[in-house]
C-alpha atoms as a PDB file:
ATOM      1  CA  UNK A   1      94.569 111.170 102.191  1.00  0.00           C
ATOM      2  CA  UNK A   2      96.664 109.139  99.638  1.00  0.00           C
ATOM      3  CA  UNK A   3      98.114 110.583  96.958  1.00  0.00           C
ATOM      4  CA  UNK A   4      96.408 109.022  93.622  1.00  0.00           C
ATOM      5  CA  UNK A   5      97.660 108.935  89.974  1.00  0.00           C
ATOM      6  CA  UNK A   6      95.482 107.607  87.723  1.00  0.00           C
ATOM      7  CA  UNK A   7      96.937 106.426  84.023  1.00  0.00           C
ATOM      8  CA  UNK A   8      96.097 104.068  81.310  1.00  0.00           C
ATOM      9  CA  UNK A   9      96.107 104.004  77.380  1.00  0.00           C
ATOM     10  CA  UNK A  10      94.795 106.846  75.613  1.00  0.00           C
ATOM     11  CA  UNK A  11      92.361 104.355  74.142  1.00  0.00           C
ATOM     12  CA  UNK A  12      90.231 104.735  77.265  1.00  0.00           C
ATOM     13  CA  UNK A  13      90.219 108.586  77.278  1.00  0.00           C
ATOM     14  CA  UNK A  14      86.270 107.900  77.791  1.00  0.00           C
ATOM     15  CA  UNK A  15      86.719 105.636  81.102  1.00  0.00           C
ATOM     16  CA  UNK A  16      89.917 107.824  82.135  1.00  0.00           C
ATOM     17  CA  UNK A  17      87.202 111.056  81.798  1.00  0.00           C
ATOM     18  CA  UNK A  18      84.392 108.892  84.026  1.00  0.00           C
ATOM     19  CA  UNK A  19      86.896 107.974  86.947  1.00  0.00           C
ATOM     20  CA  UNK A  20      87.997 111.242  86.922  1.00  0.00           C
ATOM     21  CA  UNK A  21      84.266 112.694  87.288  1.00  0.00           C
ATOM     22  CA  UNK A  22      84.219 109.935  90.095  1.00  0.00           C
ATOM     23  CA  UNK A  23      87.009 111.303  91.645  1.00  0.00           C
ATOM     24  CA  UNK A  24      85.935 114.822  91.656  1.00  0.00           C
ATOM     25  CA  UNK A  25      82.577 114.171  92.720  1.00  0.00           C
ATOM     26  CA  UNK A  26      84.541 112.111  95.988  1.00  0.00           C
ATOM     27  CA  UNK A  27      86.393 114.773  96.904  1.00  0.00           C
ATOM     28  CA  UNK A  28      89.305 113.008  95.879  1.00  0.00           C
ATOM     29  CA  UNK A  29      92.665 114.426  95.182  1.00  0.00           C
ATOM     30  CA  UNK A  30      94.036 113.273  92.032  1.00  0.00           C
ATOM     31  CA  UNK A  31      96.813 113.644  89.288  1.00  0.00           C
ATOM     32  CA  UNK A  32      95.720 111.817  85.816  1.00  0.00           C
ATOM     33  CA  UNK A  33      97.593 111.278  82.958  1.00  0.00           C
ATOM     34  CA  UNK A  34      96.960 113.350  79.391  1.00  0.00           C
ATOM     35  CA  UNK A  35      98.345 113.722  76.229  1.00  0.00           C
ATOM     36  CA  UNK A  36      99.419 117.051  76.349  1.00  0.00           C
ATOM     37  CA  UNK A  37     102.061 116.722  78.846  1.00  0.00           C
ATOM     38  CA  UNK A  38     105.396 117.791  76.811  1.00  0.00           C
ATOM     39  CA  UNK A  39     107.196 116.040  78.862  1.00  0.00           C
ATOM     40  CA  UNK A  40     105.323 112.810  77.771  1.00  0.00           C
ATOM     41  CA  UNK A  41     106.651 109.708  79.944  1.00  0.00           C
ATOM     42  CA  UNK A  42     109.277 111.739  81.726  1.00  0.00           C
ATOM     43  CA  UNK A  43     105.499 113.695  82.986  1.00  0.00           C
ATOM     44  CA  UNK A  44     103.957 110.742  83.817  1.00  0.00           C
ATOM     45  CA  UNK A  45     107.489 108.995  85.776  1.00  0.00           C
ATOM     46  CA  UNK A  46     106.864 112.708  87.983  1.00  0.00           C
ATOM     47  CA  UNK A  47     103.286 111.935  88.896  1.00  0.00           C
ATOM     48  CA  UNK A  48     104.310 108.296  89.886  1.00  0.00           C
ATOM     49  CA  UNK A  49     106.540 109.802  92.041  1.00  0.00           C
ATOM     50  CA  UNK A  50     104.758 112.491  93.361  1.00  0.00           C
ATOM     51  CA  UNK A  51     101.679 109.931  94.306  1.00  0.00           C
ATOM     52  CA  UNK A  52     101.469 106.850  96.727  1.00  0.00           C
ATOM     53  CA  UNK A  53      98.838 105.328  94.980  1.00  0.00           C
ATOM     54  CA  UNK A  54      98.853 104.559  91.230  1.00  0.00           C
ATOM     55  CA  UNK A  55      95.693 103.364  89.498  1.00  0.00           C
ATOM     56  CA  UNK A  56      95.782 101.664  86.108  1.00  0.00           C
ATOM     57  CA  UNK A  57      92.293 102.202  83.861  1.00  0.00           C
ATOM     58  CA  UNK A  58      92.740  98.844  81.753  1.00  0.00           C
ATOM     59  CA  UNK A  59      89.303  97.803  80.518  1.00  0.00           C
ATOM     60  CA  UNK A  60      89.948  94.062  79.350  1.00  0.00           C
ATOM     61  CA  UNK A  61      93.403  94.291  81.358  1.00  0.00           C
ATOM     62  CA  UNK A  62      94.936  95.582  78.624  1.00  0.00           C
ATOM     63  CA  UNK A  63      97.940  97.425  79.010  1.00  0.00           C
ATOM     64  CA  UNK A  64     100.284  98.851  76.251  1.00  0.00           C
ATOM     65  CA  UNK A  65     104.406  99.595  76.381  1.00  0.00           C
ATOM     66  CA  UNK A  66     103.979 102.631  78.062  1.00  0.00           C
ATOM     67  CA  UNK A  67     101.748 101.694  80.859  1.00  0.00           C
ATOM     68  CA  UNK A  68     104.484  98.354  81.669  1.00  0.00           C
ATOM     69  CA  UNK A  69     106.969 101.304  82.083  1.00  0.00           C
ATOM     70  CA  UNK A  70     104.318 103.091  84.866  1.00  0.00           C
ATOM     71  CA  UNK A  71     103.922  99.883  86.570  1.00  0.00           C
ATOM     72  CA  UNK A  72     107.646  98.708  86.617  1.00  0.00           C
ATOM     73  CA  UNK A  73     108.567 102.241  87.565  1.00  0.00           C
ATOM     74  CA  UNK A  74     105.929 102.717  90.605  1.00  0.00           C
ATOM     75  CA  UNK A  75     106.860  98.942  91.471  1.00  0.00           C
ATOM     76  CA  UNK A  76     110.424 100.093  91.759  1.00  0.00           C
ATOM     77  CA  UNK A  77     109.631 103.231  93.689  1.00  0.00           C
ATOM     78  CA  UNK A  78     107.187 101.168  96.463  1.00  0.00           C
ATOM     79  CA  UNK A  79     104.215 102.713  95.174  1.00  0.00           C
ATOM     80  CA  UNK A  80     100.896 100.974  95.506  1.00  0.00           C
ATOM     81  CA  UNK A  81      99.324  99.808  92.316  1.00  0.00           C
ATOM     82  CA  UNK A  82      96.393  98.467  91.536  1.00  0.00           C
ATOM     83  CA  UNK A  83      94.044  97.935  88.229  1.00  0.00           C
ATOM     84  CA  UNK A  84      90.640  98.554  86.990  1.00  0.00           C
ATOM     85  CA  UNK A  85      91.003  94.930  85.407  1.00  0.00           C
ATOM     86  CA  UNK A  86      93.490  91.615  85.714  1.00  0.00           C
ATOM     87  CA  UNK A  87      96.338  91.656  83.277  1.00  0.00           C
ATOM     88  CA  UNK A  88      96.798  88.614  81.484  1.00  0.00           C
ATOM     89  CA  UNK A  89      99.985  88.134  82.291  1.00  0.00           C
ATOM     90  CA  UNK A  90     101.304  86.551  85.407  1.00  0.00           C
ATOM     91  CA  UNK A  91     105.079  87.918  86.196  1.00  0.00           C
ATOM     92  CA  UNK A  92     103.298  91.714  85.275  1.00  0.00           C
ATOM     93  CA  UNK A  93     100.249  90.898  87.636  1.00  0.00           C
ATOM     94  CA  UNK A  94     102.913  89.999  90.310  1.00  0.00           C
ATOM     95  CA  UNK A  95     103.992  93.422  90.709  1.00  0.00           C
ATOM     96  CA  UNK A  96      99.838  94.850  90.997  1.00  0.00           C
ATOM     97  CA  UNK A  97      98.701  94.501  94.827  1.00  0.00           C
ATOM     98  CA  UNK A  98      95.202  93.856  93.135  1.00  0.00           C
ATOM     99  CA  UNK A  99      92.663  94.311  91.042  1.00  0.00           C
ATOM    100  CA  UNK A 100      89.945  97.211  92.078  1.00  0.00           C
ATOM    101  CA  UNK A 101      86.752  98.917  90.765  1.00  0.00           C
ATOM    102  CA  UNK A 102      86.293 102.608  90.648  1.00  0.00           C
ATOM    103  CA  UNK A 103      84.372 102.637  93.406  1.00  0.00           C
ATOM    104  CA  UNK A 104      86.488 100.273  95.707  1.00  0.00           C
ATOM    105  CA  UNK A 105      88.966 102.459  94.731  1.00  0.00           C
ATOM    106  CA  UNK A 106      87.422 105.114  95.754  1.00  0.00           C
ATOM    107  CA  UNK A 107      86.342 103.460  98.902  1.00  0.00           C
ATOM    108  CA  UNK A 108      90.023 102.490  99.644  1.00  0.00           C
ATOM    109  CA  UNK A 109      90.987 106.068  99.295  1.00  0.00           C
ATOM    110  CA  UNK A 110      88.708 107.351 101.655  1.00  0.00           C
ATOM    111  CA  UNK A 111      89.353 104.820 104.337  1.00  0.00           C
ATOM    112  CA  UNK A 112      93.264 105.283 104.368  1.00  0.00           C
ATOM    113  CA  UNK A 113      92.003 109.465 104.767  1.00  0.00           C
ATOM    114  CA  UNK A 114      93.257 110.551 108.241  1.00  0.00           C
ATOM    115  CA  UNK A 115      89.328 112.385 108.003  1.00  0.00           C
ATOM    116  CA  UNK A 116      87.350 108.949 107.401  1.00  0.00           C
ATOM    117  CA  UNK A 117      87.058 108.476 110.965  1.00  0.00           C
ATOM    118  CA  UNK A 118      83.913 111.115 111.071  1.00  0.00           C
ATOM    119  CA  UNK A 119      85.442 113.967 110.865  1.00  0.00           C
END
């Protein structure tokens, strides 16, 4: 199965919390981000790289400075990307492979699983 890390602004603790309920009730192995990493984004360029997939939670499509870092930094590293919700803004959006739902996510996830074929 695919390596996840799941990230976004702390504004959406409350839909980080609910995809990560998602995810746990999938059987989905995850990394997410949190605040009390003391290693702030130094913590969060580790996950990126220790995950294939990273998942933005951007209700709106907002992202702040610190989420552009994630995605430049997973772009840079070949990492798939993809977001809750389009960002409004075009050369950013360039480097997302697209836009996905929880649950597509989750149904992405599970397909690419070397299990999902009935095992």
């Amino acid at each position: 199965m695919k390596r996840l890390y799941v990230c976004g602004s702390f504004r959406f603790v409350r839909e980080m919390e609910e995809l990560e309920r998602m995810l746990k009730e999938a059987s989905i192995e995850y990394q997410i981000s949190n605040r009390i990493d003391a290693r702030g984004i130094l913590g969060c360029l580790k996950r990126i790289d220790d995950a294939d997939v990273v998942y933005i939670v951007n209700p709106g499509g907002y992202v702040g400075k610190s989420v552009c870092v994630d995605i430049g930094y997973a772009h840079a590293k070949n990492k798939l990307i993809y977001v809750m919700h389009a960002v409004d803004d075009p050369p950013l959006m360039g480097l997302i492979g697209d836009v996905l739902s929880p649950k597509a996510l989750i149904g992405f996830l599970k397909e690419t699983s070397p299990a999902a074929g009935g095992h």
